[in-house]
Protein backbone atom coordinates (compact mmCIF):
# COMPACT_ATOMS: atom_id res chain seq x y z
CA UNK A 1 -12.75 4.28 -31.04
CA UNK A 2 -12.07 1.04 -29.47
CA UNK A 3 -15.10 -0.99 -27.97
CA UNK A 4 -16.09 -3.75 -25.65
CA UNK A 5 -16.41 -7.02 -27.96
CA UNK A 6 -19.81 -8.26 -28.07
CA UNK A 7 -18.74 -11.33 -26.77
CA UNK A 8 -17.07 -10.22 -23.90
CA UNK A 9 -20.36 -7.74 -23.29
CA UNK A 10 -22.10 -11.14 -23.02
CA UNK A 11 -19.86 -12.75 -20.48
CA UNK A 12 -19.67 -9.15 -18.16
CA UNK A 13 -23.98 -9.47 -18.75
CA UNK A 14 -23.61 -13.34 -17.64
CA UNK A 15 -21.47 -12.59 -14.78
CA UNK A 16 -23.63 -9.62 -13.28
CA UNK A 17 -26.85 -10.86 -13.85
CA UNK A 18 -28.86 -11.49 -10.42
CA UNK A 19 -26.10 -10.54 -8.04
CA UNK A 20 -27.65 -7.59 -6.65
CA UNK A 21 -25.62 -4.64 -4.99
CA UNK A 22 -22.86 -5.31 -7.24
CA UNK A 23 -20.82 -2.91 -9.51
CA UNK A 24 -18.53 -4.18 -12.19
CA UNK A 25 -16.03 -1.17 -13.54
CA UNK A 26 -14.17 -2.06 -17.10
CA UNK A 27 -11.86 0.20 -17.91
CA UNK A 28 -9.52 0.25 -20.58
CA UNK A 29 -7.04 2.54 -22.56
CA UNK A 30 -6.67 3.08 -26.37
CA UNK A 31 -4.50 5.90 -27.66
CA UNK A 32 -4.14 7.36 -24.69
CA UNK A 33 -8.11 7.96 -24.13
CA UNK A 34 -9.83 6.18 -20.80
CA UNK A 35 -12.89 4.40 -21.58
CA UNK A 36 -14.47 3.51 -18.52
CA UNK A 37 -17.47 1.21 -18.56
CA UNK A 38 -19.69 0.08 -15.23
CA UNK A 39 -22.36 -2.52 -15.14
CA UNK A 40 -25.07 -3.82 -12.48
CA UNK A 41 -26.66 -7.03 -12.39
CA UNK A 42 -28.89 -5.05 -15.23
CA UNK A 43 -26.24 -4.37 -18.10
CA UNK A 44 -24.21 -1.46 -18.41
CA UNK A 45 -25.14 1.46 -16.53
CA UNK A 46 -24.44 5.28 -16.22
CA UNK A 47 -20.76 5.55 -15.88
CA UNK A 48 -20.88 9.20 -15.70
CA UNK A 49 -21.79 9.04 -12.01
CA UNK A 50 -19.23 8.64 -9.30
CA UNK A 51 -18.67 5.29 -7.60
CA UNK A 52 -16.04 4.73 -4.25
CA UNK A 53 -14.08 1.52 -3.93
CA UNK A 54 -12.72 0.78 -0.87
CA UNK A 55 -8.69 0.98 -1.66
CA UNK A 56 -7.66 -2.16 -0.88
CA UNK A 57 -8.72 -6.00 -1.89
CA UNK A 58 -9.69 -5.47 -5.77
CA UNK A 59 -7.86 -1.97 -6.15
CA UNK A 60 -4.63 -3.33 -5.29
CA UNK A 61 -3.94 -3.93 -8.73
CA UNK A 62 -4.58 -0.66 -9.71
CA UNK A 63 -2.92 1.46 -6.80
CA UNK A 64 0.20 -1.10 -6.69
CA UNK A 65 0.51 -0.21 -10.57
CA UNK A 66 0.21 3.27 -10.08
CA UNK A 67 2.97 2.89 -7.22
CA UNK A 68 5.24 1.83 -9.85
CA UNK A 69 4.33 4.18 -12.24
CA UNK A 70 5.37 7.15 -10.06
CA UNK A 71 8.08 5.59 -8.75
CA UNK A 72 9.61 4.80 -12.98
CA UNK A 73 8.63 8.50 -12.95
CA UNK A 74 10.69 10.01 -9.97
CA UNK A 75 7.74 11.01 -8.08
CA UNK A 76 8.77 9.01 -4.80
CA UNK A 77 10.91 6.20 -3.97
CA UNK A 78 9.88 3.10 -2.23
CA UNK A 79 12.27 4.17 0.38
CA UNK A 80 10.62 6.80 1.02
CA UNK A 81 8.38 7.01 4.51
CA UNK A 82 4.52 7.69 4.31
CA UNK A 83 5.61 10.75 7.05
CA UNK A 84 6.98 12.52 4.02
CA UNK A 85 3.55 12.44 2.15
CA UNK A 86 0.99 12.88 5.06
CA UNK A 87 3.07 15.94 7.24
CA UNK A 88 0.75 16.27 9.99
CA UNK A 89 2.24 12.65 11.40
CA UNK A 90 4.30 13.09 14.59
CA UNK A 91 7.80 14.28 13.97
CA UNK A 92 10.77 12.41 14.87
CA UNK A 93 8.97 8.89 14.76
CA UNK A 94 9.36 5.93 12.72
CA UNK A 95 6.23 5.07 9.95
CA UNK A 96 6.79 2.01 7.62
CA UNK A 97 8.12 3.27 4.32
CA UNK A 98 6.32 2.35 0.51
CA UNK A 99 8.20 -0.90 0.04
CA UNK A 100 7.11 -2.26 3.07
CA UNK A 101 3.26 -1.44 2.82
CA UNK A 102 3.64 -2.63 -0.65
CA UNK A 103 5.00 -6.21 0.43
CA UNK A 104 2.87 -5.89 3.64
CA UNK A 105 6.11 -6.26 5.57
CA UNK A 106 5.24 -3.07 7.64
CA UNK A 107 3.83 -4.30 11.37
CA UNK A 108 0.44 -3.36 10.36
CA UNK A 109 -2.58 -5.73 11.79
CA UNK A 110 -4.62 -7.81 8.77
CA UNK A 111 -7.33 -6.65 11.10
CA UNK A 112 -6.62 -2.67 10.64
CA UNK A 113 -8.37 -0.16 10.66
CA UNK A 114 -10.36 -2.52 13.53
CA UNK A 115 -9.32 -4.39 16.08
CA UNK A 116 -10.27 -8.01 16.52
CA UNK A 117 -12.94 -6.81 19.08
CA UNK A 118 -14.26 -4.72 17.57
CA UNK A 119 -14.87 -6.83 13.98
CA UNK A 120 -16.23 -9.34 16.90
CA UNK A 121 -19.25 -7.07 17.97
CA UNK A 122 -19.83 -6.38 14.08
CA UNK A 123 -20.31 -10.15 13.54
CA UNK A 124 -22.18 -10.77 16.38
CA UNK A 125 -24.86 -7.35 16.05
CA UNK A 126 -24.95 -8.81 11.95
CA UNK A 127 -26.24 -12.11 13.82
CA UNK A 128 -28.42 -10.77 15.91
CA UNK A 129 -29.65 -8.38 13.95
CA UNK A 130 -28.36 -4.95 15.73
CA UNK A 131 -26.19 -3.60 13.48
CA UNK A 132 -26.29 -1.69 10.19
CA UNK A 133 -23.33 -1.21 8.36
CA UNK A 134 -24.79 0.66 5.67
CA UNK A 135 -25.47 3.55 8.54
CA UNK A 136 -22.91 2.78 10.75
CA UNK A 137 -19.75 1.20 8.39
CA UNK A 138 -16.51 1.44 10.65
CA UNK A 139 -14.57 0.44 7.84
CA UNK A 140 -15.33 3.99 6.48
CA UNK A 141 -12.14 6.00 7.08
CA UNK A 142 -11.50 10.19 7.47
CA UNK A 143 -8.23 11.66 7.62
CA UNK A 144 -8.39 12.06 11.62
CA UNK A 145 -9.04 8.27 11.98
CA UNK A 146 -6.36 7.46 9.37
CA UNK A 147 -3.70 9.45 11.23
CA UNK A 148 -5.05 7.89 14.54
CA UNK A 149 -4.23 4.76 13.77
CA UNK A 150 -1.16 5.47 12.27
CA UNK A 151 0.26 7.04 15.36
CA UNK A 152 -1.44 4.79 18.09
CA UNK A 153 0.60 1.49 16.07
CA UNK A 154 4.13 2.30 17.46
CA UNK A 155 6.14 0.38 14.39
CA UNK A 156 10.20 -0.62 14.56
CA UNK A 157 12.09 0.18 11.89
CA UNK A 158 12.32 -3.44 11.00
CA UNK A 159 11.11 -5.77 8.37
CA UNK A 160 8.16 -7.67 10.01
CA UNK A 161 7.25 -10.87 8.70
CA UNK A 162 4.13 -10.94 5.92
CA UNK A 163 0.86 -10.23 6.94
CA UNK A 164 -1.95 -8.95 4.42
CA UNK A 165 -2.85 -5.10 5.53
CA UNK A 166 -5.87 -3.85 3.45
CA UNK A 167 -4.99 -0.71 5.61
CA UNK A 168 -1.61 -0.69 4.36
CA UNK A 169 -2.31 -0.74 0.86
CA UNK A 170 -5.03 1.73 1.95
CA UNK A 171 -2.12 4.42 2.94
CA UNK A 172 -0.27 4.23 -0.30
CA UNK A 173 -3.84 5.01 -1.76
CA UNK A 174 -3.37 8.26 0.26
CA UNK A 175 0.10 8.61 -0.86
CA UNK A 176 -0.67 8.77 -4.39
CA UNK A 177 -3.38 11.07 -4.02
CA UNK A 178 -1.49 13.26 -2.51
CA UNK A 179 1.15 13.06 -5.25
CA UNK A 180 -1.27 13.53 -8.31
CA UNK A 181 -2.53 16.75 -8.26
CA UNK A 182 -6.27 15.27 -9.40
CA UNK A 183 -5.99 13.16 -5.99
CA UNK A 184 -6.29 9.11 -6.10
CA UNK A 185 -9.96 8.68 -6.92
CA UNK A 186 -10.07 10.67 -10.43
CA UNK A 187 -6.64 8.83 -11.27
């Protein structure tokens, strides 16, 4: 079985080391096995136990890969509109298709899921010291709020010019999940 080189176990150790909070997830694949390693600012820790990334930012990578996976495989088209994977959208109204959350060409805010007022008071209650986000993280999305905003951001079916969506990306997290049948965070 492959392993991490001790070297490069060295420079994962020298990276984490004193940053506190974070999480560093290796993963790698050797005929056809997973091997997933995770580290703190300790070493390597217990990779057994489950850990959620926001999709977006660092898991674009990985969910933009896995978009062209199933796509080489036939599983959906870039074409095709989110509407088709998440049914309980309104009928007979326009949602940005694959490509365009891909290329962030949809109409979708960089500010999504919040609004700049609302990332405002978060800044300001950090500041002052009123606000929590480990108890109260608005960034932290259920299906009801994900479908929300989706239908409350009236899009043309038009290619808008580039702006970064996190919340894009986000949405063809949910696509995929809903494709695989072990769901996007055990892919």
């Amino acid at each position: 079985m492959f392993e991490i080189s001790d070297e490069t176990v060295r420079l994962i150790n020298k990276t984490c080391k004193g940053k506190k909070n974070l999480k560093l997830t290796v993963g790698y694949l050797t005929n056809s096995q997973c091997v997933i390693k995770v580290y703190n600012e300790s070493g390597e820790i217990d990779s057994s136990k489950k850990y959620h990334y926001e999709i977006g930012s660092i898991t674009k990578t990985f969910t933009v890969s896995l978009l062209s996976k199933y796509i080489s495989e036939n599983k959906l088209t870039p074409n095709d509109s989110i509407q088709k994977y998440i049914k309980e959208l309104k009928k007979d109204t326009y949602y940005p298709t694959l490509l365009r959350l891909a290329t962030h060409s949809s109409g979708y805010s960089g500010s999504l899921p919040l609004y700049k007022r609302e990332y405002f008071k978060i800044i300001l209650g950090l500041i002052f010291g009123g606000s929590d986000l480990n108890k109260n993280n608005p960034l932290h999305m259920d299906f009801n709020k994900m479908k929300m905003l989706i239908e409350s951001n009236k899009l043309k079916e038009v290619d808008y010019s580039w702006k970064y969506s996190n919340f894009g990306i986000s949405l063809i997290g949910y696509v995929l999940g809903m494709v695989s049948p072990k769901g996007y965070w055990t892919l």
